[in-house]
N, C-alpha and C. Protein backbone atom coordinates (compact mmCIF):
# COMPACT_ATOMS: atom_id res chain seq x y z
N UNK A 1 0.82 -1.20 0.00
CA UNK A 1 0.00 0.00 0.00
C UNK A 1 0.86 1.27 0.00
N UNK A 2 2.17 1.44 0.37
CA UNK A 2 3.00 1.88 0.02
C UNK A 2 2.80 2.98 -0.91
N UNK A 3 3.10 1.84 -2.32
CA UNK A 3 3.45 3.34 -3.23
C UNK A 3 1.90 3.85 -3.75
N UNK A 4 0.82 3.17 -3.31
CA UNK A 4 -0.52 3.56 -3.75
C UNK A 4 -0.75 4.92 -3.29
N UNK A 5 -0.43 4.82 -1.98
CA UNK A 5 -0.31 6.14 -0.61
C UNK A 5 0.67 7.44 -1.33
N UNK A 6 1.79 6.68 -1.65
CA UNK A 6 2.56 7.48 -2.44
C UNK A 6 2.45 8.44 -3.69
N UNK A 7 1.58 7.45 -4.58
CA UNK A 7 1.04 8.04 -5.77
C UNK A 7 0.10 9.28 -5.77
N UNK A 8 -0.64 8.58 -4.72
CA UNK A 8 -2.00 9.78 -4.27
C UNK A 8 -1.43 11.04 -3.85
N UNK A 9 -0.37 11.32 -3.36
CA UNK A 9 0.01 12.14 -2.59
C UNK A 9 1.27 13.21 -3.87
N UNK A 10 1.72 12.15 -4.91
CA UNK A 10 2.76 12.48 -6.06
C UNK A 10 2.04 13.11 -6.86
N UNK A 11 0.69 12.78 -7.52
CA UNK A 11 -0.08 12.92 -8.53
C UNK A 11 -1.26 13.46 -7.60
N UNK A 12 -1.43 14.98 -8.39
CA UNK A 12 -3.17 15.40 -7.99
C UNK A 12 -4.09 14.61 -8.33
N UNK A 13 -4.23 14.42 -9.61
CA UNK A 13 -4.95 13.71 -10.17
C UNK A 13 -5.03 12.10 -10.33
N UNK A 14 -5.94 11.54 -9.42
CA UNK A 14 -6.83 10.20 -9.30
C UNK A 14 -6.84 9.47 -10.42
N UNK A 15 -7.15 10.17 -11.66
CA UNK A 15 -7.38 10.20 -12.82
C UNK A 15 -5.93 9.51 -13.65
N UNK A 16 -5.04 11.35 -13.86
CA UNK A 16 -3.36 10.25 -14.32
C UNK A 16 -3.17 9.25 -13.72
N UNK A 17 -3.15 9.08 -12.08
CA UNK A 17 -2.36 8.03 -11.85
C UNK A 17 -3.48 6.75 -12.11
N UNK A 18 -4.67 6.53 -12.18
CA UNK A 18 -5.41 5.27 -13.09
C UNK A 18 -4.88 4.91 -14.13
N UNK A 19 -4.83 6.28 -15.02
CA UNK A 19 -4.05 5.76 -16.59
C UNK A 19 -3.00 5.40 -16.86
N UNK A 20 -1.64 5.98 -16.11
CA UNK A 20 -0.70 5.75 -16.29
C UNK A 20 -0.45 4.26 -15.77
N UNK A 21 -1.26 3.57 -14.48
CA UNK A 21 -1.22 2.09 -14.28
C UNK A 21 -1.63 1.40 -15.10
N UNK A 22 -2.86 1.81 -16.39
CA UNK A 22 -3.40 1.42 -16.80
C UNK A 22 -2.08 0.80 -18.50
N UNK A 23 -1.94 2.17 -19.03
CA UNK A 23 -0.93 2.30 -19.70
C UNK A 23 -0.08 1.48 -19.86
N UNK A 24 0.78 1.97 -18.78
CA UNK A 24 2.43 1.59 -18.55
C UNK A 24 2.24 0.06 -18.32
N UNK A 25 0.74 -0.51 -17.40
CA UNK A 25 1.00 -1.65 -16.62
C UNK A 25 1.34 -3.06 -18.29
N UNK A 26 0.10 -2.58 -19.28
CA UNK A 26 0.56 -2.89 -20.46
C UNK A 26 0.92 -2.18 -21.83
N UNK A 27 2.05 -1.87 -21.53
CA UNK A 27 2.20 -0.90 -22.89
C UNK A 27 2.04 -1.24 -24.27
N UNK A 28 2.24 -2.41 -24.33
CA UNK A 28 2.15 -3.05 -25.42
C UNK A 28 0.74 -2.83 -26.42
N UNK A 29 -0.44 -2.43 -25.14
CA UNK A 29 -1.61 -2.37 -25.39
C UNK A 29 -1.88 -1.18 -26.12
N UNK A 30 -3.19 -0.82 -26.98
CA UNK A 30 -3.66 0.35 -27.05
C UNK A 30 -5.18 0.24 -26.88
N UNK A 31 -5.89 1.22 -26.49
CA UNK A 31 -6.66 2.04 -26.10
C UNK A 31 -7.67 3.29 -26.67
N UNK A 32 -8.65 3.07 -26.91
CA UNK A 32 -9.80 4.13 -27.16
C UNK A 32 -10.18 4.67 -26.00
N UNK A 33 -10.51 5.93 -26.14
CA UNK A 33 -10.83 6.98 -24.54
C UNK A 33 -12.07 6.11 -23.98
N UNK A 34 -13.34 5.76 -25.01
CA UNK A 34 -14.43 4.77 -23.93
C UNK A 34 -14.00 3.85 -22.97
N UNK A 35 -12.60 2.62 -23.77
CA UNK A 35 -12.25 2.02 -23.04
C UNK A 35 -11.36 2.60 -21.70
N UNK A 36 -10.71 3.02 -21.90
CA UNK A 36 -9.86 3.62 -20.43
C UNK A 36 -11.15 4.53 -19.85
N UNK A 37 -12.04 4.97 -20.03
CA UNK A 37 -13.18 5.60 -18.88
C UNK A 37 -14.15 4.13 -18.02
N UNK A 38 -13.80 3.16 -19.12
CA UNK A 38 -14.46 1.83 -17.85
C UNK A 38 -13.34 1.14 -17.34
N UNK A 39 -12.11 0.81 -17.89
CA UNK A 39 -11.00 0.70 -17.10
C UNK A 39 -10.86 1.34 -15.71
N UNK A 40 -10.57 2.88 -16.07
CA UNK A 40 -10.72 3.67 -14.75
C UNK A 40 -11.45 3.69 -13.76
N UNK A 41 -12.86 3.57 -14.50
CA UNK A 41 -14.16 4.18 -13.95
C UNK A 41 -14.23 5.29 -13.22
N UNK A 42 -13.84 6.17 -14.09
CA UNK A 42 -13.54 7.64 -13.97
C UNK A 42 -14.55 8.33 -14.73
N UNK A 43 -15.36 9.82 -15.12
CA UNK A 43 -15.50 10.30 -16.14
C UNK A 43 -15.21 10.68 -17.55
N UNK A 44 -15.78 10.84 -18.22
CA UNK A 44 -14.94 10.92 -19.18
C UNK A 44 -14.10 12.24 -20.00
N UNK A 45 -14.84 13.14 -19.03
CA UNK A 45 -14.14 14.47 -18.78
C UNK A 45 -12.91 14.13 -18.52
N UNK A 46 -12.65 13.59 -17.57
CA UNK A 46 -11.89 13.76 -16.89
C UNK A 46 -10.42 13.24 -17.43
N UNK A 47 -11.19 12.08 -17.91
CA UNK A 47 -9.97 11.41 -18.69
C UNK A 47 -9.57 11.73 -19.87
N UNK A 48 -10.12 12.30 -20.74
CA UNK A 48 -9.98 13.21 -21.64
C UNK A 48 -8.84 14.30 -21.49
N UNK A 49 -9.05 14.57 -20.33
CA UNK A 49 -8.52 16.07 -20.24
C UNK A 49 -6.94 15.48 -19.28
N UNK A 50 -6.75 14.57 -18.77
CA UNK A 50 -5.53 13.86 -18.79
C UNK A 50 -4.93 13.44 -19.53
N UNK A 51 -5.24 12.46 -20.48
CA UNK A 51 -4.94 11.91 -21.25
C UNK A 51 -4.10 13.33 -22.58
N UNK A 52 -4.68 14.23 -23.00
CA UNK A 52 -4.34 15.24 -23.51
C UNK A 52 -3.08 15.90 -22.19
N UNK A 53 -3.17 15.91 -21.15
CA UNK A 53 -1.54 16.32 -20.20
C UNK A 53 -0.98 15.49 -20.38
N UNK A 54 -1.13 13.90 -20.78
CA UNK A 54 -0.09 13.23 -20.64
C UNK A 54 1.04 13.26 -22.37
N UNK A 55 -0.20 13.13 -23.26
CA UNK A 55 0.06 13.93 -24.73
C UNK A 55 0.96 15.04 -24.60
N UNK A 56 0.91 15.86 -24.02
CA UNK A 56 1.54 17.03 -24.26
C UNK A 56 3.01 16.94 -23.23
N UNK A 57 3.08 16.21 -22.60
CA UNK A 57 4.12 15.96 -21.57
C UNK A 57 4.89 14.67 -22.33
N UNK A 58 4.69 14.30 -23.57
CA UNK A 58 5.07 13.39 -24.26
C UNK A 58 5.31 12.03 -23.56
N UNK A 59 4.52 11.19 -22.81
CA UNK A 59 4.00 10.21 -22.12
C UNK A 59 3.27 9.42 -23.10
N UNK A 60 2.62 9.78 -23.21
CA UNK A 60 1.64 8.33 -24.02
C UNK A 60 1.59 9.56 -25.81
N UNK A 61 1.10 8.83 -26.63
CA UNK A 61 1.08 8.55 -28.05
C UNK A 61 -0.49 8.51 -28.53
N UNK A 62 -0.73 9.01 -29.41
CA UNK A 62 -2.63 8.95 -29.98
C UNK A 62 -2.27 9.05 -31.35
N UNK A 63 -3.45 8.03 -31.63
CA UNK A 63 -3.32 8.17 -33.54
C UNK A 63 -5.26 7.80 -33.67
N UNK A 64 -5.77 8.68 -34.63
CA UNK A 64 -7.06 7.98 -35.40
C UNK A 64 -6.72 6.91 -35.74
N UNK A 65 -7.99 5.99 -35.42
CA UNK A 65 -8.00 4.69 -36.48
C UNK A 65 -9.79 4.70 -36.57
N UNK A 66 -9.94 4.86 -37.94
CA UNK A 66 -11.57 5.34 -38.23
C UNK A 66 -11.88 6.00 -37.52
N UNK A 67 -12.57 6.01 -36.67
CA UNK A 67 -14.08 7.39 -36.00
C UNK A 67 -13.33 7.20 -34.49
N UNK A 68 -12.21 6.31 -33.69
CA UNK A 68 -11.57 6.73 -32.33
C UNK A 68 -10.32 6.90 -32.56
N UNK A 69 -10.06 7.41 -31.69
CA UNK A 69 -8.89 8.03 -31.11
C UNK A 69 -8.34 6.92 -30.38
N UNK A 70 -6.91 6.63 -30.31
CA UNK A 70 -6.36 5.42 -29.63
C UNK A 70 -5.03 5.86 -28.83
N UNK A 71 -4.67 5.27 -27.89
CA UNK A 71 -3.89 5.60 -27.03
C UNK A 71 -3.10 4.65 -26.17
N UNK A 72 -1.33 4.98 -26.51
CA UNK A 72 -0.74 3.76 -25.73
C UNK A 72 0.32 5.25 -25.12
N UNK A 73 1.50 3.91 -24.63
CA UNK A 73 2.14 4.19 -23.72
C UNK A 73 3.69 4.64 -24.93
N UNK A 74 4.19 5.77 -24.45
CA UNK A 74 4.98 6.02 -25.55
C UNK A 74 6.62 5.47 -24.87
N UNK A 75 6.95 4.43 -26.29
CA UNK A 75 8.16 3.99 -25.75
C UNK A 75 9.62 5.04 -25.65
N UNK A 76 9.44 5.66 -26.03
CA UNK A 76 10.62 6.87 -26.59
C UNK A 76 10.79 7.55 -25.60
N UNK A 77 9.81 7.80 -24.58
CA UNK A 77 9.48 8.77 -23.80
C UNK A 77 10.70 8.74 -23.06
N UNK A 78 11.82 9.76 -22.14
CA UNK A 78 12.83 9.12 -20.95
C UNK A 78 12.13 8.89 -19.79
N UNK A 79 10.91 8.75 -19.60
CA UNK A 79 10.29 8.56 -18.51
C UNK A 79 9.53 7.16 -18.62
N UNK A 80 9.76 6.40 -19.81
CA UNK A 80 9.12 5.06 -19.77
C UNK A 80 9.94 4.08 -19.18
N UNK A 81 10.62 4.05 -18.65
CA UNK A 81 11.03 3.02 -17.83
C UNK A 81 10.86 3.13 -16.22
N UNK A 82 10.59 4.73 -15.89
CA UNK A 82 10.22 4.83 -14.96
C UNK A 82 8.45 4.56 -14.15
N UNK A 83 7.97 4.79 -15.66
CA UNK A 83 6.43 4.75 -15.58
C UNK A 83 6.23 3.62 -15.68
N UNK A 84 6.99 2.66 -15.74
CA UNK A 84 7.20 1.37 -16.38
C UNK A 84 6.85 0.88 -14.91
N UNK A 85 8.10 1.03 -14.37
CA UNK A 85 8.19 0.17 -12.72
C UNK A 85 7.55 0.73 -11.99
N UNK A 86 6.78 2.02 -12.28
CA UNK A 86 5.87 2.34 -10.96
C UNK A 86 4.08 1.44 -11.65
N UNK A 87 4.01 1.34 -12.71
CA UNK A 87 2.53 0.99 -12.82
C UNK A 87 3.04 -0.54 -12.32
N UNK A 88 3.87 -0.92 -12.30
CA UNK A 88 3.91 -2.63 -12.29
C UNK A 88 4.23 -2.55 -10.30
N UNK A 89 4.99 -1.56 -9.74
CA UNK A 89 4.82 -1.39 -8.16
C UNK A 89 3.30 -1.32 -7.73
N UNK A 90 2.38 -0.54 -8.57
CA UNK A 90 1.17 -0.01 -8.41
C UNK A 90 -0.01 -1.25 -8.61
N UNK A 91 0.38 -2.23 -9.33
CA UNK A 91 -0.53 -2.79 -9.71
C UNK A 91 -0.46 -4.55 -9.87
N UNK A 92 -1.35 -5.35 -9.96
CA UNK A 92 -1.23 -6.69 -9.98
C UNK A 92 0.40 -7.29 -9.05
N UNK A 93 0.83 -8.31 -9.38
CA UNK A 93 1.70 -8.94 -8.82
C UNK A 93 2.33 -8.22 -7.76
N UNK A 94 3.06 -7.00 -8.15
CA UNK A 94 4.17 -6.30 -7.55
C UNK A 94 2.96 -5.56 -6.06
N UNK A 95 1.53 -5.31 -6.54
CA UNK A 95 1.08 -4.33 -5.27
C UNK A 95 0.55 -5.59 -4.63
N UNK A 96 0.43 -6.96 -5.04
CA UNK A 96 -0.30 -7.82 -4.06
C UNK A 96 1.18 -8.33 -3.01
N UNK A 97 2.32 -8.84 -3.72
CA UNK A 97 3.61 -8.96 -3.06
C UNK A 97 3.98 -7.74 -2.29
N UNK A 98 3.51 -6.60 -2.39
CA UNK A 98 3.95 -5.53 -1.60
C UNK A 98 2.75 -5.68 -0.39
N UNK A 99 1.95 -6.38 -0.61
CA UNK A 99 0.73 -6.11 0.84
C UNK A 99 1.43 -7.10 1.34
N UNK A 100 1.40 -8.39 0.90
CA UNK A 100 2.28 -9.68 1.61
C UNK A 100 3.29 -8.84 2.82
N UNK A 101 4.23 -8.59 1.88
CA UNK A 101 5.66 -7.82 2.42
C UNK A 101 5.39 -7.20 3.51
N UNK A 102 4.14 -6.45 3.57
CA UNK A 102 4.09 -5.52 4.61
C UNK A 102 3.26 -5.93 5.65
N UNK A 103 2.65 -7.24 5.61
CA UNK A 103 2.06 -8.43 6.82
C UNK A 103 3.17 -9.30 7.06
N UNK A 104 3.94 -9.37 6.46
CA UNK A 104 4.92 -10.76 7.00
C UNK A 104 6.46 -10.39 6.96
N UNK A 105 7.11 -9.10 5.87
CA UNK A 105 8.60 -8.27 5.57
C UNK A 105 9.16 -9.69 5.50
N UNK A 106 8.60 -10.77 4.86
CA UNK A 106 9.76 -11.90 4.29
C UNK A 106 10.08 -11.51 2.68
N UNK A 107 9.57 -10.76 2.34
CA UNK A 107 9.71 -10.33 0.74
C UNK A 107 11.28 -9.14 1.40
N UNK A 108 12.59 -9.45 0.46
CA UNK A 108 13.24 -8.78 0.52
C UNK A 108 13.74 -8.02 -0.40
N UNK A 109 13.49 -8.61 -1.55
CA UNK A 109 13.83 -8.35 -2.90
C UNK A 109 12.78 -8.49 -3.79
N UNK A 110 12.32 -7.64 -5.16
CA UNK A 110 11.44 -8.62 -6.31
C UNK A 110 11.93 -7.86 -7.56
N UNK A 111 12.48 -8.54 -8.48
CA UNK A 111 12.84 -7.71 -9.67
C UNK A 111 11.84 -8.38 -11.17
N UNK A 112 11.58 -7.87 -11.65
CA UNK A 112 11.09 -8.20 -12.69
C UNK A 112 12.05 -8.17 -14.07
N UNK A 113 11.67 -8.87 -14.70
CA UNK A 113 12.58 -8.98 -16.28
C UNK A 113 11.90 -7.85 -16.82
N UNK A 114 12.47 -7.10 -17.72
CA UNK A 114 12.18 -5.74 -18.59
C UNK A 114 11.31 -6.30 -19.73
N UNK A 115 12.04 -7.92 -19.93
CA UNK A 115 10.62 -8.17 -21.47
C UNK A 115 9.43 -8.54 -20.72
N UNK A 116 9.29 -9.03 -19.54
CA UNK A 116 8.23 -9.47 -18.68
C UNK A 116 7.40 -8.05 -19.12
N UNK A 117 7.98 -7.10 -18.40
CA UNK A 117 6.55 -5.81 -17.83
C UNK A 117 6.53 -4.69 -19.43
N UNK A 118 7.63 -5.61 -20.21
CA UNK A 118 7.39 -4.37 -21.80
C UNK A 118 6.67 -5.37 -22.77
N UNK A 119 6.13 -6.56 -22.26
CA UNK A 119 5.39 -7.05 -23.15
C UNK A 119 6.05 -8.04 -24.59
N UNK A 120 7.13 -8.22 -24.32
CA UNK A 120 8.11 -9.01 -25.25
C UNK A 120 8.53 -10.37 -24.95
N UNK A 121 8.15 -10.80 -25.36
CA UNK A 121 8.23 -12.31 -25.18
C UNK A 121 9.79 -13.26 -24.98
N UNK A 122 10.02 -13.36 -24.37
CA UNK A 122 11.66 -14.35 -24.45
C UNK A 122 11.63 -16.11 -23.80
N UNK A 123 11.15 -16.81 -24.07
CA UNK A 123 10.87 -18.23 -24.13
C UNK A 123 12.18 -18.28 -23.43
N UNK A 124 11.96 -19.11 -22.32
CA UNK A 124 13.04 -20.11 -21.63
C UNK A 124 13.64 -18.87 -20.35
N UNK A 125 13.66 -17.40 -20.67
CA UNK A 125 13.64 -16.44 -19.41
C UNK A 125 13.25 -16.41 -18.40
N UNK A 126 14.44 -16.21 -17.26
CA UNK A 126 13.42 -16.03 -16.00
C UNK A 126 12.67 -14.86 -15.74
N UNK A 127 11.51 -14.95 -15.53
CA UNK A 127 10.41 -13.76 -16.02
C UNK A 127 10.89 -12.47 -14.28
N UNK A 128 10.98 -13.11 -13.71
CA UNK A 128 10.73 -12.15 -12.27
C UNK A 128 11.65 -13.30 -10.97
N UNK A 129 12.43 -12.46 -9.68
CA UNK A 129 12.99 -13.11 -9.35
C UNK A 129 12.46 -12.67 -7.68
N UNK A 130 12.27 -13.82 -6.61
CA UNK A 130 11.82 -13.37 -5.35
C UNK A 130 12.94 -13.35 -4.57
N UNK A 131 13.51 -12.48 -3.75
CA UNK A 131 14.64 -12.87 -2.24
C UNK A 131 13.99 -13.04 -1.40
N UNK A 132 13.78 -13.88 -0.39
CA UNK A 132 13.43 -13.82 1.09
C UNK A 132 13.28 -15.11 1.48
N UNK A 133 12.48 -14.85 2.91
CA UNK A 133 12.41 -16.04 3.60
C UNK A 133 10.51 -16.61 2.94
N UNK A 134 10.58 -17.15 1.88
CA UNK A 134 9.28 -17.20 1.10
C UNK A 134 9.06 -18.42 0.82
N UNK A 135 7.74 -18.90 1.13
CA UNK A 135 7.25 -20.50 0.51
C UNK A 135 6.86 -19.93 -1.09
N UNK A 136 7.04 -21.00 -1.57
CA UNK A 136 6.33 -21.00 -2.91
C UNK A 136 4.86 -20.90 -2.68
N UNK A 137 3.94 -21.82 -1.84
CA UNK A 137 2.51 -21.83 -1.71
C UNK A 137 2.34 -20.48 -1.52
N UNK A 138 2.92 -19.62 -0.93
CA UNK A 138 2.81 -17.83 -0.27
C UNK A 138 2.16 -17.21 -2.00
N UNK A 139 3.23 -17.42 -2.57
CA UNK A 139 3.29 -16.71 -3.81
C UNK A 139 2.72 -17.31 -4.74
N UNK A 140 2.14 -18.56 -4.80
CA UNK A 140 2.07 -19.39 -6.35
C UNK A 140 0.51 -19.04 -6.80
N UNK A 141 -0.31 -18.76 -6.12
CA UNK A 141 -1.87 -18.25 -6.10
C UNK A 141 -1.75 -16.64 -7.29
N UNK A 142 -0.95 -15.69 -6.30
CA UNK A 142 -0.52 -14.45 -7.32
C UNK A 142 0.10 -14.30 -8.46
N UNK A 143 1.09 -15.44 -8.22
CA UNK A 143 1.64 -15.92 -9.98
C UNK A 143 0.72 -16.08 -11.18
N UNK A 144 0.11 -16.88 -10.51
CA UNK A 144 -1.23 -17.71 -11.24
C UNK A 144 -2.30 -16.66 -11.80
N UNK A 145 -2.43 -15.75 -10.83
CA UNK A 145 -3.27 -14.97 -10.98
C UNK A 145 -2.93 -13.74 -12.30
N UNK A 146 -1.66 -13.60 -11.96
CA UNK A 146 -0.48 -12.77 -12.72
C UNK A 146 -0.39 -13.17 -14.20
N UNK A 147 -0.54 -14.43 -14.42
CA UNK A 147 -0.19 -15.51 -15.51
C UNK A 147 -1.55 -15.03 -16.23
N UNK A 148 -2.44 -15.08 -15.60
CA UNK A 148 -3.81 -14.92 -16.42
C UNK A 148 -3.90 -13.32 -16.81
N UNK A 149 -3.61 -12.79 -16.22
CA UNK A 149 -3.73 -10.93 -16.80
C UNK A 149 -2.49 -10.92 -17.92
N UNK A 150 -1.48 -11.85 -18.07
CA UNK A 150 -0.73 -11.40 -19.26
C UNK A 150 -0.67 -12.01 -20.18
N UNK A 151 -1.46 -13.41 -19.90
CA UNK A 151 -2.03 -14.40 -20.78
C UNK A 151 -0.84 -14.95 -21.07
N UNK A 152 0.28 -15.57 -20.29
CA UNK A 152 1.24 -15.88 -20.42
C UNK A 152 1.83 -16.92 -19.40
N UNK A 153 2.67 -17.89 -19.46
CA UNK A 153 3.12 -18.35 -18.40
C UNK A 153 4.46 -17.64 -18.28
N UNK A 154 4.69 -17.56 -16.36
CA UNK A 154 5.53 -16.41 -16.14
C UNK A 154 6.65 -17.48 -15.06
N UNK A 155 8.08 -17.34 -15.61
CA UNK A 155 9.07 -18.11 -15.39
C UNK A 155 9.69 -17.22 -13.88
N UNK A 156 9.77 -17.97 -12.77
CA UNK A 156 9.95 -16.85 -11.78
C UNK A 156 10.95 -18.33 -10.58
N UNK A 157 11.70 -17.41 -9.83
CA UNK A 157 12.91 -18.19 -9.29
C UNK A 157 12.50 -17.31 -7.75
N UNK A 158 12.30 -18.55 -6.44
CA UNK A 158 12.31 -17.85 -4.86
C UNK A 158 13.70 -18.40 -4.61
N UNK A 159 14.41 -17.46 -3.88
CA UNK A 159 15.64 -17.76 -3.08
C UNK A 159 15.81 -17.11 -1.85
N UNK A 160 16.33 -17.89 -1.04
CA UNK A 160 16.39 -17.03 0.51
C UNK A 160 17.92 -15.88 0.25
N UNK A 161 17.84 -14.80 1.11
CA UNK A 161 18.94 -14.19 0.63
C UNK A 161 20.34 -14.98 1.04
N UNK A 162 20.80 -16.25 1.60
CA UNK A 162 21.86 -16.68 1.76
C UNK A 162 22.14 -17.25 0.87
N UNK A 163 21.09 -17.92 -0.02
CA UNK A 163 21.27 -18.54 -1.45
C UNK A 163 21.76 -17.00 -2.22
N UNK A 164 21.17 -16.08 -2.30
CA UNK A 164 21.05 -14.75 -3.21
C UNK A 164 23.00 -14.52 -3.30
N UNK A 165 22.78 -14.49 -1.72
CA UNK A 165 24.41 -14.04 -1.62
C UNK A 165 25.52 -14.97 -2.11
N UNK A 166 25.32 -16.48 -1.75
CA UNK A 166 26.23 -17.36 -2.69
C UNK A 166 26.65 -16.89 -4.36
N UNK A 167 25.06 -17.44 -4.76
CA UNK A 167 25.26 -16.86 -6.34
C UNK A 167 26.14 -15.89 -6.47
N UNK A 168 26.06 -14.76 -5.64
CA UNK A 168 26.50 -13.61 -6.18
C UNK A 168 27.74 -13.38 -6.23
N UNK A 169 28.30 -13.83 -4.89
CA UNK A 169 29.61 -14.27 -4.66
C UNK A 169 30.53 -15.56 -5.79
N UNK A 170 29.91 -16.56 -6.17
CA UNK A 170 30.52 -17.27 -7.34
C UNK A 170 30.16 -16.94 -8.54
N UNK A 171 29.28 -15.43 -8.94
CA UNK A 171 28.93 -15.22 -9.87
C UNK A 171 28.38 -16.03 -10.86
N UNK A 172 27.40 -16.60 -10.12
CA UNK A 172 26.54 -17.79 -10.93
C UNK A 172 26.09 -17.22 -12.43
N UNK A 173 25.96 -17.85 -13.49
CA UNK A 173 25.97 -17.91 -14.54
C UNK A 173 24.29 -17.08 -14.85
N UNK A 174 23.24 -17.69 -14.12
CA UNK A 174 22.37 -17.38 -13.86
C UNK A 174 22.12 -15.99 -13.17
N UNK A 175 22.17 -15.56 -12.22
CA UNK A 175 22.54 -14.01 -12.12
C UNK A 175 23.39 -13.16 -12.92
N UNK A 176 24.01 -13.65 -13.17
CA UNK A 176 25.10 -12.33 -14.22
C UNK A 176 24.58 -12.49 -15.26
N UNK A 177 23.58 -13.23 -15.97
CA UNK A 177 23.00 -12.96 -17.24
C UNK A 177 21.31 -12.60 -16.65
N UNK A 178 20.27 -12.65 -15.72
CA UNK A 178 19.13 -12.20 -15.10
C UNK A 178 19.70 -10.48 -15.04
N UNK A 179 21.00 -10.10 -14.22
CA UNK A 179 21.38 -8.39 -13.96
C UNK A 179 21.69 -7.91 -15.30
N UNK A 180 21.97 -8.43 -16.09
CA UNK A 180 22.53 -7.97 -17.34
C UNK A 180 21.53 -7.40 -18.37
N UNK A 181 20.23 -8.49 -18.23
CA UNK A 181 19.12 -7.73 -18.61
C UNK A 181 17.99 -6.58 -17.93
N UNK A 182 19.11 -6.09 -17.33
CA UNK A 182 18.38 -4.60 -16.86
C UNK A 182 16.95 -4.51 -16.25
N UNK A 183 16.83 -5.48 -15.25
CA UNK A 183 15.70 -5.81 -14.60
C UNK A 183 14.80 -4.78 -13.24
N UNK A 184 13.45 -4.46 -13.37
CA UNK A 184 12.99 -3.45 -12.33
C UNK A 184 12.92 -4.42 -11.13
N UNK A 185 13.23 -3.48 -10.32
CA UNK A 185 13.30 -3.66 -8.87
C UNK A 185 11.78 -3.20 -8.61
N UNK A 186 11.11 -4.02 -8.39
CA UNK A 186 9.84 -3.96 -7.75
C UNK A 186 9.34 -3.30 -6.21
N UNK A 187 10.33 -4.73 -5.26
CA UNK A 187 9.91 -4.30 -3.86
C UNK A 187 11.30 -4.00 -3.66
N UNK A 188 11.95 -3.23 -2.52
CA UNK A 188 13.21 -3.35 -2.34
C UNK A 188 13.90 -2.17 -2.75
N UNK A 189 14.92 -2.14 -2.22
CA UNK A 189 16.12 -0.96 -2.98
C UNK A 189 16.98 -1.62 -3.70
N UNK A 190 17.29 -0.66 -5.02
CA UNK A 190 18.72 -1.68 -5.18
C UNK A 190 20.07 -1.23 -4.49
N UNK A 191 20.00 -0.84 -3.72
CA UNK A 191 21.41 -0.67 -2.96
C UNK A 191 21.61 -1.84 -2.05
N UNK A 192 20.04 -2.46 -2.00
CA UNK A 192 20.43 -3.88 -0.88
C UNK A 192 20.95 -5.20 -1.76
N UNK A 193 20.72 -4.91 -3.17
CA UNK A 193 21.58 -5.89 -3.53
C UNK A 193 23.56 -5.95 -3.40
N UNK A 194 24.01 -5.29 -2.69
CA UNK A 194 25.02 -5.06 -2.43
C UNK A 194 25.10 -5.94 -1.13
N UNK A 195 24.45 -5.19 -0.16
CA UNK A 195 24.10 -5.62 0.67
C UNK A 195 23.61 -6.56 1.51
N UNK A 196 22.93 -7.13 0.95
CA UNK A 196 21.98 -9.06 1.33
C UNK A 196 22.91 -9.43 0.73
């Protein structure tokens, strides 16, 4: 609940921060203004008149296609990787592992793969990675759940951080190619990967 609290308090508007979860959470996607006003369930004032700040702040992208207007998440933007890891902190997997975290603080770490949350497919990848003191049963319900919103099966590795720290220390083959692909830090800082 965290960065939800956070958002509300970052963003005036109720409104951007719906869309931009909405957006960012799949960018891959696009969008007609009807649909993101039942997504939101916002007005459609309202979203209108965001959606045009986020346009002009060069955030998201609109093109006609026949009689609507359509709307994604603009990859070019220097702020899409940031909008990137906050709709995926904000939303599904990352905000249900963040309520966990904050009833039990066995979640120490969660990074996600960059093709995971940009919608790119990489067969045989580990999609997202857990640190802590974590059962699989804890997490395998939200996976599952996770799996069905991206219509995908999602390749994901739990390790306690004494395992974390081995790897890291023999520079397992497996971590130095997971860090290499430039992965969001979900829950966590990355300064504690130094650290754990």
């Amino acid at each position: 609940m965290k960065i939800q609290n956070s958002l509300k308090h970052l963003f005036i508007s109720q409104t951007r921060v719906k869309l931009i979860n909405t957006l960012f959470y799949f960018p891959q996607e696009i969008y007609y203004v009807r649909q993101l006003v039942r997504i939101t369930e916002e007005e459609i004032n309202s979203v209108r008149r965001e959606l045009d700040n986020l346009k002009k702040a060069d955030i998201v992208k609109s093109e006609w296609r026949g009689n609507r207007l359509y709307y994604w998440a603009n990859r070019e933007s220097s702020l899409f990787l940031d909008l990137l890891t906050l709709a995926n902190k904000n939303a599904g997997l990352g905000l249900v592992l963040q309520n966990k975290t904050e009833l039990s603080g066995k979640i120490k770490l969660l990074f996600y793969n960059y093709k995971l949350v940009s919608g790119e497919n990489k067969e045989g990848a580990i999609d997202l990675v857990i640190v802590g003191n974590v059962l699989l049963k804890e997490v395998e319900s939200a996976i599952k759940l996770e799996e069905e919103k991206r219509g995908r099966e999602i390749n994901y590795m739990i390790m306690d951080k004494g395992e974390f720290q081995l790897r890291k220390q023999k520079r397992d083959q497996f971590i130095v190619d997971f860090f290499l692909s430039s992965p969001l830090v979900i829950i966590g800082n990355p300064r504690e990967i130094i650290n754990i």
